[in-house]
PDB file of N, CA and C in Angstrom:
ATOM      1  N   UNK A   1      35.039  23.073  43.164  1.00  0.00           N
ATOM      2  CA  UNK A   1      35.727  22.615  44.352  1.00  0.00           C
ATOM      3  C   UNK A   1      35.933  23.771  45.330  1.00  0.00           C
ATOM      4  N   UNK A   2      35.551  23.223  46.410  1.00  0.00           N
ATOM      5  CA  UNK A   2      36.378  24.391  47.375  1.00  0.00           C
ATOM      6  C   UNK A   2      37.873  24.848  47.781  1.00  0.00           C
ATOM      7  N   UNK A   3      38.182  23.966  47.708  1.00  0.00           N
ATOM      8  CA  UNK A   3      39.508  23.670  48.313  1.00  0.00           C
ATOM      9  C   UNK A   3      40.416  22.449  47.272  1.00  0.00           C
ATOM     10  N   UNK A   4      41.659  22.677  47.037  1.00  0.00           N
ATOM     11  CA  UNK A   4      42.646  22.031  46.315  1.00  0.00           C
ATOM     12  C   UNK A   4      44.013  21.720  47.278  1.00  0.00           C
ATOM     13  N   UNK A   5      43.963  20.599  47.141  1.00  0.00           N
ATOM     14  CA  UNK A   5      45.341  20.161  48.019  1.00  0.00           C
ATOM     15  C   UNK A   5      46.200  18.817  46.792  1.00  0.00           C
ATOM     16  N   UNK A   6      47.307  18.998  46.413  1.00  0.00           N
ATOM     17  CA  UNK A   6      48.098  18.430  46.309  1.00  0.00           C
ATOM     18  C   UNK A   6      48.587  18.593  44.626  1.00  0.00           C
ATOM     19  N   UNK A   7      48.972  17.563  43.937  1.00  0.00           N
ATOM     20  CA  UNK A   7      48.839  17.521  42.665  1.00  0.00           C
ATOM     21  C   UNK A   7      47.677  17.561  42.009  1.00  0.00           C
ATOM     22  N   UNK A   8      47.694  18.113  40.708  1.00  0.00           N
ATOM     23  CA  UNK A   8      47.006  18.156  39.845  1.00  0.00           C
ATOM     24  C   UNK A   8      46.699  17.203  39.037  1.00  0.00           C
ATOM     25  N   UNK A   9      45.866  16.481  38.741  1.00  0.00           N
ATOM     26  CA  UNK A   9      46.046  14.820  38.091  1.00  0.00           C
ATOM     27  C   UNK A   9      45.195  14.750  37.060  1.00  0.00           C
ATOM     28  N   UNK A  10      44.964  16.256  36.293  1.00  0.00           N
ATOM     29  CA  UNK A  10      43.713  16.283  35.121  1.00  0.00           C
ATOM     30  C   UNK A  10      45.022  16.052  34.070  1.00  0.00           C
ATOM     31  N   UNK A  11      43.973  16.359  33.343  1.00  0.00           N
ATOM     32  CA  UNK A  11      44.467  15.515  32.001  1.00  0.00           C
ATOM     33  C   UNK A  11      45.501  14.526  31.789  1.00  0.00           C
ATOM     34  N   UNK A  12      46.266  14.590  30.418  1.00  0.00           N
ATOM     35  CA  UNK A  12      46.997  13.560  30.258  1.00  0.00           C
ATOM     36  C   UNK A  12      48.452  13.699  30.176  1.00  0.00           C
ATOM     37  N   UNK A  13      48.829  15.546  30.792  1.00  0.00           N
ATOM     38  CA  UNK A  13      50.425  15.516  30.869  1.00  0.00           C
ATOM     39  C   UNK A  13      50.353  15.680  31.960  1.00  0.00           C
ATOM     40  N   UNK A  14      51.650  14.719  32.573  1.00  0.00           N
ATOM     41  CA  UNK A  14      52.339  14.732  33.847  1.00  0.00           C
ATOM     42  C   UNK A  14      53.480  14.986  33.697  1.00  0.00           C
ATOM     43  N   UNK A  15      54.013  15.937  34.725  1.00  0.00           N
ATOM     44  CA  UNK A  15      54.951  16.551  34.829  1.00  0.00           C
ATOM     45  C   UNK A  15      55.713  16.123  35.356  1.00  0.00           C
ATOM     46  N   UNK A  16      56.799  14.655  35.415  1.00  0.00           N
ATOM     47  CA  UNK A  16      57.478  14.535  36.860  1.00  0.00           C
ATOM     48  C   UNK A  16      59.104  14.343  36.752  1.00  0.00           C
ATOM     49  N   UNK A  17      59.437  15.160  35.844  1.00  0.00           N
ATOM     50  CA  UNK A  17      60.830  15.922  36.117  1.00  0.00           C
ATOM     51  C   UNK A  17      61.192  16.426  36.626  1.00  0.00           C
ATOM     52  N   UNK A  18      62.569  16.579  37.369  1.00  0.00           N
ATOM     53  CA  UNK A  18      62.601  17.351  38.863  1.00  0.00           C
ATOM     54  C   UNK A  18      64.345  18.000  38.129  1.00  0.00           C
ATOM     55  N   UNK A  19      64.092  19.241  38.938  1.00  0.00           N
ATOM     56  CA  UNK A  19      65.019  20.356  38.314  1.00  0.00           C
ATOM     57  C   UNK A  19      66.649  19.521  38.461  1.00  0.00           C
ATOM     58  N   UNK A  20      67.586  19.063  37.703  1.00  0.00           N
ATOM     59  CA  UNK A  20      68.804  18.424  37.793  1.00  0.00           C
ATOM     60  C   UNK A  20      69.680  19.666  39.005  1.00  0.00           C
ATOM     61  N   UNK A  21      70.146  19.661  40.032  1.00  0.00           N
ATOM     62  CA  UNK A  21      70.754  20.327  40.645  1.00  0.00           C
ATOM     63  C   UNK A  21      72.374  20.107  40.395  1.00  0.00           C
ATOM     64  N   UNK A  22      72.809  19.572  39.688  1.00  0.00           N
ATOM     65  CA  UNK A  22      74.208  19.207  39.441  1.00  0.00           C
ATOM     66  C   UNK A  22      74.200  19.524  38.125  1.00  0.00           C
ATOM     67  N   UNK A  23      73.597  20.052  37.303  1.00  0.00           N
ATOM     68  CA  UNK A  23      73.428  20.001  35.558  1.00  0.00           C
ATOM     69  C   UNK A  23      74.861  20.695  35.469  1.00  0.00           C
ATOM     70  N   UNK A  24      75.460  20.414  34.514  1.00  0.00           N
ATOM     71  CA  UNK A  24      76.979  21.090  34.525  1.00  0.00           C
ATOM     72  C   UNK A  24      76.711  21.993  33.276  1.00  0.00           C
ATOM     73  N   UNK A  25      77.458  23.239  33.277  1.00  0.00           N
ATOM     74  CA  UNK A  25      77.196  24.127  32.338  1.00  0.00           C
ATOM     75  C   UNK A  25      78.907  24.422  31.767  1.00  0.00           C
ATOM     76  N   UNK A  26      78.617  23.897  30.355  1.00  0.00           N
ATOM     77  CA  UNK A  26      80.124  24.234  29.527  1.00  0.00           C
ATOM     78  C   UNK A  26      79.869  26.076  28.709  1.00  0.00           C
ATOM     79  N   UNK A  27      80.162  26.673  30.092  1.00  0.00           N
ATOM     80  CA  UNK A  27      79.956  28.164  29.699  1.00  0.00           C
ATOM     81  C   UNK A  27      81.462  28.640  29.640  1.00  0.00           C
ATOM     82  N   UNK A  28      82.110  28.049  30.365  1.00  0.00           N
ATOM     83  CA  UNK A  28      83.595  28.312  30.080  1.00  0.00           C
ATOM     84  C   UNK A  28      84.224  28.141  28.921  1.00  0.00           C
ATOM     85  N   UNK A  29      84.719  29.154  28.550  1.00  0.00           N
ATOM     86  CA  UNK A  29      85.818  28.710  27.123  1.00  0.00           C
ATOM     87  C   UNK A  29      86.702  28.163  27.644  1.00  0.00           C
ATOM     88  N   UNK A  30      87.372  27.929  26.472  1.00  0.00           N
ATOM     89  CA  UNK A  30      89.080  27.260  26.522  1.00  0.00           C
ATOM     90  C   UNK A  30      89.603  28.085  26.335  1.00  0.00           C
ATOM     91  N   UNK A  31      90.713  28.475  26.941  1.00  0.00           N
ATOM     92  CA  UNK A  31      91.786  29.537  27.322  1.00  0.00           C
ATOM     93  C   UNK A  31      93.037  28.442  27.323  1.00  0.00           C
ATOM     94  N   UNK A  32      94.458  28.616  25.996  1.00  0.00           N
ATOM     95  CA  UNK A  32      95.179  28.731  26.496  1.00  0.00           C
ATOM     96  C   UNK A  32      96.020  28.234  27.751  1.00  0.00           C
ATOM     97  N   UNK A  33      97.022  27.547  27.695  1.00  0.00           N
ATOM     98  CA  UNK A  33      97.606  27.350  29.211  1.00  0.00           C
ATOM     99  C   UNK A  33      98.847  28.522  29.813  1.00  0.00           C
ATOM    100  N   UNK A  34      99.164  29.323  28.938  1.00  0.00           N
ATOM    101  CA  UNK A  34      99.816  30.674  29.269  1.00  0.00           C
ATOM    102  C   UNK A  34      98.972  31.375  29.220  1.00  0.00           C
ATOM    103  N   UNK A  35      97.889  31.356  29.411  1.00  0.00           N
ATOM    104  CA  UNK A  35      97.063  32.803  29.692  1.00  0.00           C
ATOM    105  C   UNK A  35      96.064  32.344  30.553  1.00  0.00           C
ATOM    106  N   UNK A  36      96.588  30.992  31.575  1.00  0.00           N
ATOM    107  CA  UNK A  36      95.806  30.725  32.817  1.00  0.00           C
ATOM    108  C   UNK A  36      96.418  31.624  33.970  1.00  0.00           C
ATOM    109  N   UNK A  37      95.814  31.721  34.702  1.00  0.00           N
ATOM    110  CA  UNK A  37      96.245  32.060  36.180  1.00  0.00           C
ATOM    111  C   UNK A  37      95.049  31.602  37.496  1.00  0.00           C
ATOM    112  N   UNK A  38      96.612  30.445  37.595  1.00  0.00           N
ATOM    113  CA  UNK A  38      96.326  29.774  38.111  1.00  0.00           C
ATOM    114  C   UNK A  38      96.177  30.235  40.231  1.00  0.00           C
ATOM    115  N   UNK A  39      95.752  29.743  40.898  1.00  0.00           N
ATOM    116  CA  UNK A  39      95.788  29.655  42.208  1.00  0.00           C
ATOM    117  C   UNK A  39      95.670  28.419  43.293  1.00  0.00           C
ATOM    118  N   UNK A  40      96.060  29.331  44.419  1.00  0.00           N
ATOM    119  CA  UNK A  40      96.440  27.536  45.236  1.00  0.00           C
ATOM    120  C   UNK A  40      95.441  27.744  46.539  1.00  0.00           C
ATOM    121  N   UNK A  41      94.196  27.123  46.977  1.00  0.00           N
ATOM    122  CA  UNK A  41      94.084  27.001  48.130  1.00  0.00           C
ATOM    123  C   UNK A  41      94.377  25.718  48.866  1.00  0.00           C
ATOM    124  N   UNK A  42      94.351  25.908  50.386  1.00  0.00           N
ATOM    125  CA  UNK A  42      94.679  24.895  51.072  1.00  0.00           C
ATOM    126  C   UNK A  42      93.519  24.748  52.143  1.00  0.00           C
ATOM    127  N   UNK A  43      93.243  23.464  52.417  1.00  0.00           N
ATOM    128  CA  UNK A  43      91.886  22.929  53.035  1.00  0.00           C
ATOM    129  C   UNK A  43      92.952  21.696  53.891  1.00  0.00           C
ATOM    130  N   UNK A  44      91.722  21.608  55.066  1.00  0.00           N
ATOM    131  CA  UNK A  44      92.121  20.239  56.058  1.00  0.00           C
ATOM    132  C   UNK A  44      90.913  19.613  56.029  1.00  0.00           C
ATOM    133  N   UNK A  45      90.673  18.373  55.777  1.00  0.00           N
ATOM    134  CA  UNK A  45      89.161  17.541  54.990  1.00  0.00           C
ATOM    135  C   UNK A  45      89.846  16.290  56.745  1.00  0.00           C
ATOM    136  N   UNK A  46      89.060  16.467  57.580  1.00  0.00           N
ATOM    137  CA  UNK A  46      89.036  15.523  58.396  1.00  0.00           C
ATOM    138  C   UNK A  46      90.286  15.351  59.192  1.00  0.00           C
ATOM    139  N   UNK A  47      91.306  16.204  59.040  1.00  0.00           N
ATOM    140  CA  UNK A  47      92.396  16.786  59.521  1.00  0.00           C
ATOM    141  C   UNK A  47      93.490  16.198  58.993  1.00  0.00           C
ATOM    142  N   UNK A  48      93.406  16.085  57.317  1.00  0.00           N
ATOM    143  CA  UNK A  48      94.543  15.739  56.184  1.00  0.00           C
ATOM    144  C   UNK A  48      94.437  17.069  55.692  1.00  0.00           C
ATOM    145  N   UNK A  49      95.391  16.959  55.202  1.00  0.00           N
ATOM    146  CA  UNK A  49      95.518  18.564  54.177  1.00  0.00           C
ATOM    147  C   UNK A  49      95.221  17.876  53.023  1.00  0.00           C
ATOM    148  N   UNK A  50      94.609  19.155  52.193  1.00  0.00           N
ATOM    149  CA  UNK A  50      94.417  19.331  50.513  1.00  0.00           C
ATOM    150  C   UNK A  50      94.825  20.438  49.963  1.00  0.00           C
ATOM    151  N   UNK A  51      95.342  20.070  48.938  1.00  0.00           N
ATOM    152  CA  UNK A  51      96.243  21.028  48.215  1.00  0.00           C
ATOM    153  C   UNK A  51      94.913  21.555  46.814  1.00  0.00           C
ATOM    154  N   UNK A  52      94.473  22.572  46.545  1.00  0.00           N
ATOM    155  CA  UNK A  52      93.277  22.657  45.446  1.00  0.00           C
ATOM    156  C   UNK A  52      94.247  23.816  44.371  1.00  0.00           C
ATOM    157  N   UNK A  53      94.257  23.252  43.043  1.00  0.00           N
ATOM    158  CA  UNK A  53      94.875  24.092  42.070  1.00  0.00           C
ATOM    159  C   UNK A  53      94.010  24.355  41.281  1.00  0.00           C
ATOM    160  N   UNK A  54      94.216  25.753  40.738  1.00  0.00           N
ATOM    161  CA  UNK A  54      92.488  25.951  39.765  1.00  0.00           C
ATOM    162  C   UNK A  54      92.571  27.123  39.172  1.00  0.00           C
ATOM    163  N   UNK A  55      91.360  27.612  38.742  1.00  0.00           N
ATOM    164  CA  UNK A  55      90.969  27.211  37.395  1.00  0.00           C
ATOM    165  C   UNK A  55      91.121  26.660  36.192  1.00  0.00           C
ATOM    166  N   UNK A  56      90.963  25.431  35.951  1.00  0.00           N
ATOM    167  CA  UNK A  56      91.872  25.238  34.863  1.00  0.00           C
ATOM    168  C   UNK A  56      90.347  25.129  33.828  1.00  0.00           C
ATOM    169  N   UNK A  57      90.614  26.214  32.978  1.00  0.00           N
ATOM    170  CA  UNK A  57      89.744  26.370  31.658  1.00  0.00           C
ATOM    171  C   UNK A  57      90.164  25.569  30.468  1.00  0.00           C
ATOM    172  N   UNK A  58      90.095  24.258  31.187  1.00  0.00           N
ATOM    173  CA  UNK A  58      90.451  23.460  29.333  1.00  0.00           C
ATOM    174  C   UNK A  58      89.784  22.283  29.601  1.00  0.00           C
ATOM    175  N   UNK A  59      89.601  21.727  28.537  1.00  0.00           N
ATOM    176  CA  UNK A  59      88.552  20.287  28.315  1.00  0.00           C
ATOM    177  C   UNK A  59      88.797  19.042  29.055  1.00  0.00           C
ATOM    178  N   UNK A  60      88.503  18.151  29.659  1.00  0.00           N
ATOM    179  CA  UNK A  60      88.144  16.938  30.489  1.00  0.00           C
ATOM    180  C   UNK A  60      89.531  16.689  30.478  1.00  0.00           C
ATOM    181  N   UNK A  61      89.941  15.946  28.703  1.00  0.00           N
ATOM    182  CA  UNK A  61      90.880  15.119  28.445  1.00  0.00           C
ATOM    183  C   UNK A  61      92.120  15.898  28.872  1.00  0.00           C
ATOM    184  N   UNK A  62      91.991  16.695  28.756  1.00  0.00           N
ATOM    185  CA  UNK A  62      93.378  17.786  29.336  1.00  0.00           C
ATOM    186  C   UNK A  62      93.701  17.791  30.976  1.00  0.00           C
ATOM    187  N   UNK A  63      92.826  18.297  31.286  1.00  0.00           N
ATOM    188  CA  UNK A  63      92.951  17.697  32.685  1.00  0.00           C
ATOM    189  C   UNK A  63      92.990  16.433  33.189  1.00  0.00           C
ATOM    190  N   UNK A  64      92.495  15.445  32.932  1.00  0.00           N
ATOM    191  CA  UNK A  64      92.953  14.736  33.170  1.00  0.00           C
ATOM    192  C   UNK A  64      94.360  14.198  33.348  1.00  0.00           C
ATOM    193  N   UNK A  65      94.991  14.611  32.500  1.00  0.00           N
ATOM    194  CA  UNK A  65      96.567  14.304  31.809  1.00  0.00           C
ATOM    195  C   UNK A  65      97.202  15.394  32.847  1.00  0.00           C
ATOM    196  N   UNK A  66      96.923  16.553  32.972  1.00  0.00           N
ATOM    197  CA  UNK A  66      97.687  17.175  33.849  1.00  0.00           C
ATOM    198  C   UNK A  66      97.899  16.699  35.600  1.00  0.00           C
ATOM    199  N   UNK A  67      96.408  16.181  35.747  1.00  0.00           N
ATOM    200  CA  UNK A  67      96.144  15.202  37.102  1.00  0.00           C
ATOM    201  C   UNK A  67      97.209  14.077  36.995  1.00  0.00           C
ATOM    202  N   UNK A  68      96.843  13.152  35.944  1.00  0.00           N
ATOM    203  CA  UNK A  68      97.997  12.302  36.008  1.00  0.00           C
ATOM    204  C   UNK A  68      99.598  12.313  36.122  1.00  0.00           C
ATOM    205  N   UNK A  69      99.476  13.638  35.868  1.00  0.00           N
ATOM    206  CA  UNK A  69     101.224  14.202  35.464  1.00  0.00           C
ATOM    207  C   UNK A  69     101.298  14.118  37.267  1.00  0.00           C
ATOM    208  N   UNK A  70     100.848  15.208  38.034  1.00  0.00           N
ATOM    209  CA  UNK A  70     100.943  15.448  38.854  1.00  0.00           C
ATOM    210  C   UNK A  70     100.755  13.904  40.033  1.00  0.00           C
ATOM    211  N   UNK A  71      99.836  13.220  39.753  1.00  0.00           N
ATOM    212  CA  UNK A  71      99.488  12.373  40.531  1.00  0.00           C
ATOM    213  C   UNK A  71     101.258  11.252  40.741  1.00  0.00           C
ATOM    214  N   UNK A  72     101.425  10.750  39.644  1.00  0.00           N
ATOM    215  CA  UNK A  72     102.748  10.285  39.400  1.00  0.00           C
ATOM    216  C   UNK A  72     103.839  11.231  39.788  1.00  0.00           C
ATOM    217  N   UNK A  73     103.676  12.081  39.474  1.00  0.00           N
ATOM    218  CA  UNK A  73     105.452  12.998  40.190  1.00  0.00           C
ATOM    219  C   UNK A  73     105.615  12.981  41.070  1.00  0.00           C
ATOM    220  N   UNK A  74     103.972  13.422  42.101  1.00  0.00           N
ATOM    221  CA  UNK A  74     103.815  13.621  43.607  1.00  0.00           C
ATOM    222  C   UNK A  74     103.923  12.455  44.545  1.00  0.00           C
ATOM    223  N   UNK A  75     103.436  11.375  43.684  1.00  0.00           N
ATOM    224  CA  UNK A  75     103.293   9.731  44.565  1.00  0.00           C
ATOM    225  C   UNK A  75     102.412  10.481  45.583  1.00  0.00           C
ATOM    226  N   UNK A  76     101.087  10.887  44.986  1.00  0.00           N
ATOM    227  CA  UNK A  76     100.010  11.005  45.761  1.00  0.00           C
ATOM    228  C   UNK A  76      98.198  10.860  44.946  1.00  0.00           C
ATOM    229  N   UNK A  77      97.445  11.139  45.721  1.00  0.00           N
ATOM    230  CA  UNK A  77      96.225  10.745  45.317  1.00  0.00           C
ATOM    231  C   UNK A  77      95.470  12.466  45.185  1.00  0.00           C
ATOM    232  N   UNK A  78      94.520  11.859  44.178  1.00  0.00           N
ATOM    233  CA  UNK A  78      94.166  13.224  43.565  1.00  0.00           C
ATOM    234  C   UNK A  78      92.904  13.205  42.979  1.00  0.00           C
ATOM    235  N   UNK A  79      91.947  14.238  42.417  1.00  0.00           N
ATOM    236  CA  UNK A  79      90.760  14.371  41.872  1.00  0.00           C
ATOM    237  C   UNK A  79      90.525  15.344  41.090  1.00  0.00           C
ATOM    238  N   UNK A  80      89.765  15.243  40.298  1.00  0.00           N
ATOM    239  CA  UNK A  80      89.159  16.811  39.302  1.00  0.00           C
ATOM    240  C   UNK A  80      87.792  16.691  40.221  1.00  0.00           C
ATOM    241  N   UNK A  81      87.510  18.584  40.685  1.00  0.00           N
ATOM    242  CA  UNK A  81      86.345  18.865  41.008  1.00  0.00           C
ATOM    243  C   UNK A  81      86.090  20.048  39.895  1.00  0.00           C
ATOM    244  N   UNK A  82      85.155  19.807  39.306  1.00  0.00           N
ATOM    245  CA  UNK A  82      84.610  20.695  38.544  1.00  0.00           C
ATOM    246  C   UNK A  82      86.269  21.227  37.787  1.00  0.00           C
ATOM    247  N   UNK A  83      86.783  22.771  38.020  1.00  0.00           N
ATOM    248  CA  UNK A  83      87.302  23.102  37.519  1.00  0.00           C
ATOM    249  C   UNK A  83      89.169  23.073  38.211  1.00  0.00           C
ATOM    250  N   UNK A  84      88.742  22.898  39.550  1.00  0.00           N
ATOM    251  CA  UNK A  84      89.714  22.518  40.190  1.00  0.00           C
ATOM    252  C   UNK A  84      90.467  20.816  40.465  1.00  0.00           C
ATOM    253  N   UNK A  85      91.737  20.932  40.484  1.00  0.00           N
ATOM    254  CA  UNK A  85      92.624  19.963  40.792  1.00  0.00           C
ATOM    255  C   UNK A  85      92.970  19.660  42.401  1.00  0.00           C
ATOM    256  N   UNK A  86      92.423  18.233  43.026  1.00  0.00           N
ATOM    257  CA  UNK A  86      92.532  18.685  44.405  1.00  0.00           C
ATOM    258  C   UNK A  86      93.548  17.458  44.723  1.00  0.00           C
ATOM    259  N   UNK A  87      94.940  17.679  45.403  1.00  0.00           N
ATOM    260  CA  UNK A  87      96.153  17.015  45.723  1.00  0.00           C
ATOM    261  C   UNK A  87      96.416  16.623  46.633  1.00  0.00           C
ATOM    262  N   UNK A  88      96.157  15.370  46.983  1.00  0.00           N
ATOM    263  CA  UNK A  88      96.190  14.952  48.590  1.00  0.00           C
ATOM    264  C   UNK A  88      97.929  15.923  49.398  1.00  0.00           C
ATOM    265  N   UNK A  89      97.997  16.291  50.340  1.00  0.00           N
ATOM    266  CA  UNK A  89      99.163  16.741  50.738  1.00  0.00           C
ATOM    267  C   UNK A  89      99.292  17.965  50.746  1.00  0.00           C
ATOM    268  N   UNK A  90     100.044  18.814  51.969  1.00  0.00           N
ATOM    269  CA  UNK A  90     100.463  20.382  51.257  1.00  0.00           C
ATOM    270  C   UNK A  90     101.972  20.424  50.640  1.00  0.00           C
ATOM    271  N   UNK A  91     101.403  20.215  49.482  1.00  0.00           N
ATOM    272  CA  UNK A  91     102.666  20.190  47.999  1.00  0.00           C
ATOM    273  C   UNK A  91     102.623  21.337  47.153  1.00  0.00           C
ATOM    274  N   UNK A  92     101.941  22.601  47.626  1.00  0.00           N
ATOM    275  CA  UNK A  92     102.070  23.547  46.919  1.00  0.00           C
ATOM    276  C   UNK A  92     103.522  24.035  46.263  1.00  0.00           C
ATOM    277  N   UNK A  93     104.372  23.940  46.567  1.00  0.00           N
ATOM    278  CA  UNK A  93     105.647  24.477  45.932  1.00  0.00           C
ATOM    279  C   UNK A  93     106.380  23.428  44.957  1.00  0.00           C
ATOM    280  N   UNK A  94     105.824  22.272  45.113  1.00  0.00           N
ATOM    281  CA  UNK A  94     106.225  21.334  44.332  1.00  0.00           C
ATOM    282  C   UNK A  94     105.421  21.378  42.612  1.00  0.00           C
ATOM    283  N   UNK A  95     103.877  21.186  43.422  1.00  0.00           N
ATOM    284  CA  UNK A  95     102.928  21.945  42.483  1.00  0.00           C
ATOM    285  C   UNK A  95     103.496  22.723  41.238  1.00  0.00           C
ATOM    286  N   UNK A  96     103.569  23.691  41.865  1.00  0.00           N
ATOM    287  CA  UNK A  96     104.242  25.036  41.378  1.00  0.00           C
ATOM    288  C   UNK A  96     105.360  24.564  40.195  1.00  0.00           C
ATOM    289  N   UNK A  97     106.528  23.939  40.714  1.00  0.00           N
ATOM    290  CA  UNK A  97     107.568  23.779  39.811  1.00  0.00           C
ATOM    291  C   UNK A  97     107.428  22.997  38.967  1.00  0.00           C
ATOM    292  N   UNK A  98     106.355  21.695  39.101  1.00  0.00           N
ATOM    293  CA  UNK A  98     105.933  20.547  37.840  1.00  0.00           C
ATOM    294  C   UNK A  98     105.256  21.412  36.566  1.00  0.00           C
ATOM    295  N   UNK A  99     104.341  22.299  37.500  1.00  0.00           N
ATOM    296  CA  UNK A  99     103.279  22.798  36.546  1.00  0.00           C
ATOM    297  C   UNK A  99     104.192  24.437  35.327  1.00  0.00           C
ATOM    298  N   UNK A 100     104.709  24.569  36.066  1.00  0.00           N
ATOM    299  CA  UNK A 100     105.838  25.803  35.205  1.00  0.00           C
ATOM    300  C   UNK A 100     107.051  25.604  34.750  1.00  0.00           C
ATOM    301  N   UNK A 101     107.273  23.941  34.706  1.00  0.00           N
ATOM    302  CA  UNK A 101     107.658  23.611  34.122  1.00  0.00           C
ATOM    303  C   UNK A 101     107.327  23.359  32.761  1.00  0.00           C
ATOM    304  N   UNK A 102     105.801  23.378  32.873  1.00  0.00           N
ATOM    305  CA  UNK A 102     104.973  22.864  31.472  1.00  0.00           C
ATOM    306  C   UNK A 102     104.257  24.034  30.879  1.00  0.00           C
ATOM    307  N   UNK A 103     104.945  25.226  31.281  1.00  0.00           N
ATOM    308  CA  UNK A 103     104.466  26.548  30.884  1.00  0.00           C
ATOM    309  C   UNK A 103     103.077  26.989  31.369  1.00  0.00           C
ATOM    310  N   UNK A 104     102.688  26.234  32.507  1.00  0.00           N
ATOM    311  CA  UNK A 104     101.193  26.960  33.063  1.00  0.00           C
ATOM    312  C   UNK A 104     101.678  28.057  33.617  1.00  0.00           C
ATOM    313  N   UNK A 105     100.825  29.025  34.021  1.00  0.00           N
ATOM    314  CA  UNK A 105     101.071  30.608  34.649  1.00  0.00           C
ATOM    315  C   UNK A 105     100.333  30.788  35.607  1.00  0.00           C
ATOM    316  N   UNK A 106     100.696  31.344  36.818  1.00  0.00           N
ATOM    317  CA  UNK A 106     100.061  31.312  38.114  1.00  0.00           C
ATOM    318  C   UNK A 106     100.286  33.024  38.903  1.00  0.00           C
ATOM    319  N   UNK A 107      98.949  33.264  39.351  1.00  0.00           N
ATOM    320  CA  UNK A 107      98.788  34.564  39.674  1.00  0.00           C
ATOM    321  C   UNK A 107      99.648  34.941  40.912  1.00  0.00           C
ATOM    322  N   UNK A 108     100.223  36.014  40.651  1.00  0.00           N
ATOM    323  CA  UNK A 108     101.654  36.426  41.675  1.00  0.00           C
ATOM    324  C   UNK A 108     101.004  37.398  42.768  1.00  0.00           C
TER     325      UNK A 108
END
């Protein structure tokens, strides 16, 4: 051939898996909830505030439960992103006192 343009279509393996761009990687350990340190950013998503609490290095079911804790105390709406907790509202100080109440630790 002179020239090659496109796929390759010899033989009988085809390749047509495409690289997962979201593949989640459980490289994080579990750490402890006194030996988190924790942090707070604040975001405006369409000109609401978001309250984002994070890292939290512990398993699904855990977070979850801490979301729920929070979701109910706050009488607000909420999400797990990846490793962060994101809190409709700027409730950071409220945040703060639910969560150290329950012995989490947050970087000073």
């Amino acid at each position: 051939m002179i020239f090659e343009m496109g796929a390759k279509l010899e033989g009988d393996n085809f390749d047509t898996s495409k690289n997962d761009k979201k593949s989640k990687k459980s490289t994080n350990e579990i750490i402890p909830k006194n030996q988190h340190q924790l942090v707070f950013t604040f975001e405006k998503r369409k000109g609401k505030p978001v309250t984002l609490v994070g890292r939290f290095y512990i398993d699904e079911k855990e977070k979850k439960e801490v979301l729920k804790l929070l979701k109910k105390r706050l009488a607000c709406g909420g999400s797990i992103k990846e490793e962060w907790i994101e809190i409709q509202g700027d409730v950071k100080d409220k945040i703060k006192t639910i969560l150290e109440e329950k012995d989490w630790k947050f970087k000073k």
